[in-house]
Protein backbone atom coordinates (compact mmCIF):
# COMPACT_ATOMS: atom_id res chain seq x y z
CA UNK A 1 -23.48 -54.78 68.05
CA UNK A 2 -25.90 -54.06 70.58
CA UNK A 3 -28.80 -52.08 69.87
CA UNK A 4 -30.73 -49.81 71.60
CA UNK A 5 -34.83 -49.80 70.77
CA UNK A 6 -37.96 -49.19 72.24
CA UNK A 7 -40.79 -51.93 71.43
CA UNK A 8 -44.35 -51.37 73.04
CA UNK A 9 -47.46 -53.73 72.51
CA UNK A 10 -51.07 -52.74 72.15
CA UNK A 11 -53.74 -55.25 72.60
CA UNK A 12 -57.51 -54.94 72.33
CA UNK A 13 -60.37 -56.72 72.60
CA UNK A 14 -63.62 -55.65 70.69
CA UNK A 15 -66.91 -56.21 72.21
CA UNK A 16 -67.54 -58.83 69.39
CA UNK A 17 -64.11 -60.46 70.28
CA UNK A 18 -62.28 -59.16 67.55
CA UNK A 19 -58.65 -58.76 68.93
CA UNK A 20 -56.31 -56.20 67.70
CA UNK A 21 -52.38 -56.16 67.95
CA UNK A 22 -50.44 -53.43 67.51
CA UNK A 23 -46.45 -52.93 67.77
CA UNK A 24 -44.52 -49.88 67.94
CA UNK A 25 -40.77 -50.50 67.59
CA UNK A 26 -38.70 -46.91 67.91
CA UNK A 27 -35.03 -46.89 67.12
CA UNK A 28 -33.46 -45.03 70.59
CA UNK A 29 -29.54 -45.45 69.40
CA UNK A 30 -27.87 -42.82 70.50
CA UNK A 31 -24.34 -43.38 68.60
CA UNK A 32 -26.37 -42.34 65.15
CA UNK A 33 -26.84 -45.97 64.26
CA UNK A 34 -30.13 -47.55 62.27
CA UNK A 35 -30.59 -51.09 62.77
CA UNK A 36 -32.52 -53.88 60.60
CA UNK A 37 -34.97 -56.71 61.74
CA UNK A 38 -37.37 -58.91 60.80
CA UNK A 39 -40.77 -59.66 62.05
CA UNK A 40 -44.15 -61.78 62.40
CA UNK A 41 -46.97 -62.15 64.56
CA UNK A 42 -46.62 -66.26 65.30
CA UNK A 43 -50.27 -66.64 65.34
CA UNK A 44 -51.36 -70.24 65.85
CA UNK A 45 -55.12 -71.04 64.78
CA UNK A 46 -57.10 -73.79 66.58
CA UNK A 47 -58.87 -75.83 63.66
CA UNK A 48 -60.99 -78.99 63.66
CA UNK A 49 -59.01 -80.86 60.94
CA UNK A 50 -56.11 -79.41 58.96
CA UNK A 51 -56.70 -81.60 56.07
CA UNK A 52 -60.59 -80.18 55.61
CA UNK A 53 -58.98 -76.49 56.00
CA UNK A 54 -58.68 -73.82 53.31
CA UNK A 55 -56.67 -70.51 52.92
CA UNK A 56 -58.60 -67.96 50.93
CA UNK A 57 -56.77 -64.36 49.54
CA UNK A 58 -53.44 -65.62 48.92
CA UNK A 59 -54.06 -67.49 45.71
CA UNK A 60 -51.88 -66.15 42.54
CA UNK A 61 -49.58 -64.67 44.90
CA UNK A 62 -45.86 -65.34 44.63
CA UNK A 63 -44.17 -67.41 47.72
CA UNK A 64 -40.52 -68.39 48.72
CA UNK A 65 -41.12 -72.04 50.01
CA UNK A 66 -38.94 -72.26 52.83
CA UNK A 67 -38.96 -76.38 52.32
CA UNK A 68 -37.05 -75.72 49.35
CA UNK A 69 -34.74 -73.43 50.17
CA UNK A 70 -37.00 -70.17 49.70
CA UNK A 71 -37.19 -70.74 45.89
CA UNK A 72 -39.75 -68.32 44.20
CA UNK A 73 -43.16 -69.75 43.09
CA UNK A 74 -46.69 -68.53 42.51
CA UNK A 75 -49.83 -69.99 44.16
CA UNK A 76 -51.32 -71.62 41.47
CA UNK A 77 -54.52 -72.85 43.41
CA UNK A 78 -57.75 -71.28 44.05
CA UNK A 79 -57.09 -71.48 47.84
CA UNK A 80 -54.40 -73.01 49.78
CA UNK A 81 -55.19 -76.54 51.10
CA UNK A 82 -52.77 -78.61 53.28
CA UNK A 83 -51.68 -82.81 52.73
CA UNK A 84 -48.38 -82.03 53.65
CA UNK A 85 -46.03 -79.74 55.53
CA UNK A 86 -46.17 -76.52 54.75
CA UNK A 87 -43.46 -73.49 55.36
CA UNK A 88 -44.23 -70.43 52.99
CA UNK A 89 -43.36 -66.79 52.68
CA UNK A 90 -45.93 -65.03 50.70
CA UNK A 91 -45.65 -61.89 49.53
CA UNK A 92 -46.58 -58.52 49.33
CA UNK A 93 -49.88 -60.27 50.49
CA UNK A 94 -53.20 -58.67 50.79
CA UNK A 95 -54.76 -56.81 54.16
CA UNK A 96 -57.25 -59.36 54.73
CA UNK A 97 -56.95 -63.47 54.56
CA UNK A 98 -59.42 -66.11 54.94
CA UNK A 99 -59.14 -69.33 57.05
CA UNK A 100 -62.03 -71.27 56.26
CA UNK A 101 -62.94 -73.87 59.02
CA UNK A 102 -66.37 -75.54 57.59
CA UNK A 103 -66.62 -78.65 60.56
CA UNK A 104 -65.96 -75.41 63.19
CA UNK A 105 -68.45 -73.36 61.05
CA UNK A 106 -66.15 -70.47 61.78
CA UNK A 107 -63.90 -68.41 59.41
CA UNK A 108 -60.71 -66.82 60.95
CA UNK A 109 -60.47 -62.97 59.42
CA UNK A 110 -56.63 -62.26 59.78
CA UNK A 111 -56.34 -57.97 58.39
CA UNK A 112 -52.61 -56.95 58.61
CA UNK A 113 -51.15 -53.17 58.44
CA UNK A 114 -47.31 -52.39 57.84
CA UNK A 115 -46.93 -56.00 57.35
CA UNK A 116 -46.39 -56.85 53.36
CA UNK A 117 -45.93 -60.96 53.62
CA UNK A 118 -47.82 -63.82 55.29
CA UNK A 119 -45.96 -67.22 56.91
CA UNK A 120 -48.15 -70.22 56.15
CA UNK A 121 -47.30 -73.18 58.14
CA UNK A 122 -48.20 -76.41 59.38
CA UNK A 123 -45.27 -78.72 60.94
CA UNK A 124 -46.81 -82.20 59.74
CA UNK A 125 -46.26 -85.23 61.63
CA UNK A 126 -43.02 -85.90 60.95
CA UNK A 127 -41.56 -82.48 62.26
CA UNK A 128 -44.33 -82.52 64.80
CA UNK A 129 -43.13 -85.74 66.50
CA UNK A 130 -39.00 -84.09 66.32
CA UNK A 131 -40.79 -81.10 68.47
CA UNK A 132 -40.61 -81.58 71.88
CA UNK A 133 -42.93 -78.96 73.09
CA UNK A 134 -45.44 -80.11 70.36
CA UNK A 135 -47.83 -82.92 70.61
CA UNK A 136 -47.76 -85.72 68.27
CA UNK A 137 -50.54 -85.48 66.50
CA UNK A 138 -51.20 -81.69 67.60
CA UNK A 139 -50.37 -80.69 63.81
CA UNK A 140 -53.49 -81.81 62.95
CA UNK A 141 -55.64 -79.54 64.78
CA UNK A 142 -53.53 -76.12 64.38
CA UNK A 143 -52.36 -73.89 61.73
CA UNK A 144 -50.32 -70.47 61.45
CA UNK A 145 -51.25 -67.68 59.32
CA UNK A 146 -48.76 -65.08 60.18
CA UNK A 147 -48.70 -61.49 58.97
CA UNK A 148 -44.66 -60.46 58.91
CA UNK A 149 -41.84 -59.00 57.00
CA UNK A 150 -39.68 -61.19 56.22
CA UNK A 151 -38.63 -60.66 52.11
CA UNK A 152 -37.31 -57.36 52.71
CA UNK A 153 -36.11 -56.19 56.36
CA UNK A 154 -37.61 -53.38 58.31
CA UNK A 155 -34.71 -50.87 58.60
CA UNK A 156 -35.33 -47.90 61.03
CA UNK A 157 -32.64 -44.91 61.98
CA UNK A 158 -32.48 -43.52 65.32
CA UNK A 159 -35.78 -41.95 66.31
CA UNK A 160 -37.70 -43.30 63.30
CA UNK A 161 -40.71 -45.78 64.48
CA UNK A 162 -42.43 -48.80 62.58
CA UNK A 163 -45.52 -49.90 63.31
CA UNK A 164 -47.63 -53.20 62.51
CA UNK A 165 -50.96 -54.26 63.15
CA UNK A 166 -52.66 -57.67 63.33
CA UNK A 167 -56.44 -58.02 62.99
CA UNK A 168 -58.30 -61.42 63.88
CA UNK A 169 -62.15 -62.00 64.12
CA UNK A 170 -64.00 -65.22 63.63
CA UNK A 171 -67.03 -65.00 61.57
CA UNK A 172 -69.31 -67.49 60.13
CA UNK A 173 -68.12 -70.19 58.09
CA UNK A 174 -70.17 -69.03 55.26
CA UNK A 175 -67.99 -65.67 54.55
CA UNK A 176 -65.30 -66.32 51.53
CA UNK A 177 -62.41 -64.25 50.04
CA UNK A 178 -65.09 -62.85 47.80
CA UNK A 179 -66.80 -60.68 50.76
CA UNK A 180 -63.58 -59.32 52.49
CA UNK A 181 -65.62 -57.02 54.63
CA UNK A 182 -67.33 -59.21 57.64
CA UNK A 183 -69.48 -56.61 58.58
CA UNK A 184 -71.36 -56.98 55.19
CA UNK A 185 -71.70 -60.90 56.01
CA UNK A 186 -73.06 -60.46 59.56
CA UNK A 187 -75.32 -57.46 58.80
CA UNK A 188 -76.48 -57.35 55.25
């Protein structure tokens, strides 16, 4: 089955740099018929050194690790840190996350709207080097934070709209998961 939607993009730029990304998706079927989907924001992060990142807000959240075969865990650390490949669905995960980038001295701010879970994932170097459009050793210096909805599929019926929201603004590295609000970090 084909189906008939409408999908429109909205992209701004703050004056600080703070980007904002906004999708509408409209079900336009005309034969009465609502559709399901998934989706995620594939948002790749330029880091110094994946092994000297952390992940901050997701911690006692449950996952589905997709490296073994989307079983159910909880995060059990105080923030996520990465020696290995990584592939997880959390969620019903909180508006704001943390990517902590000391060497950069930069903190990634990633807010999410009508989004409930967040992909973490890293390739490694073993799935890196079976990637053809991916450098070697690129793994090392990226990392995806993605806000999506993936658990439980978006379902809209014809004329009904969804509508996510991504959020990213780099701050300094000294802001944490315990001051969610950046504006308190670069003005108080």
């Amino acid at each position: 089955n084909i189906n008939s939607f409408e999908f429109r993009l909205r992209i701004a730029l703050g004056a600080g740099g703070d980007l904002s990304l906004t999708s509408r998706i409209r079900n336009t079927n005309t034969d009465g018929r609502p559709f399901s989907y998934t989706f995620a924001f594939h948002t790749y992060f330029s880091v110094s050194d994946i092994s000297e990142v952390r992940v901050e807000g997701l911690e006692t959240m449950d996952y589905l690790d997709n490296m073994k075969g989307k079983e159910r865990f909880t995060e059990q650390g105080d923030a996520i840190v990465f020696e290995s490949e990584v592939d997880k669905v959390y969620l019903a995960a909180p508006s704001k996350v943390a990517i902590i980038d000391h060497d950069m001295r930069r903190t990634f701010v990633v807010t999410k709207e009508g989004l409930p879970d967040a992909v973490v994932w890293n390739p490694w170097d073993k799935k890196a080097k079976a990637m053809q459009d991916f450098g070697d050793s690129e793994y090392k210096h990226m990392l995806c934070v993605e806000p999506a909805a993936v658990e439980k599929p978006i379902t809209l019926k014809p004329g009904e709209e969804w509508k996510g929201r991504l959020g990213l603004s780099a701050v300094p590295s000294s802001y944490c998961s315990g001051q969610l609000d950046p504006l308190k970090v670069l003005h108080g």
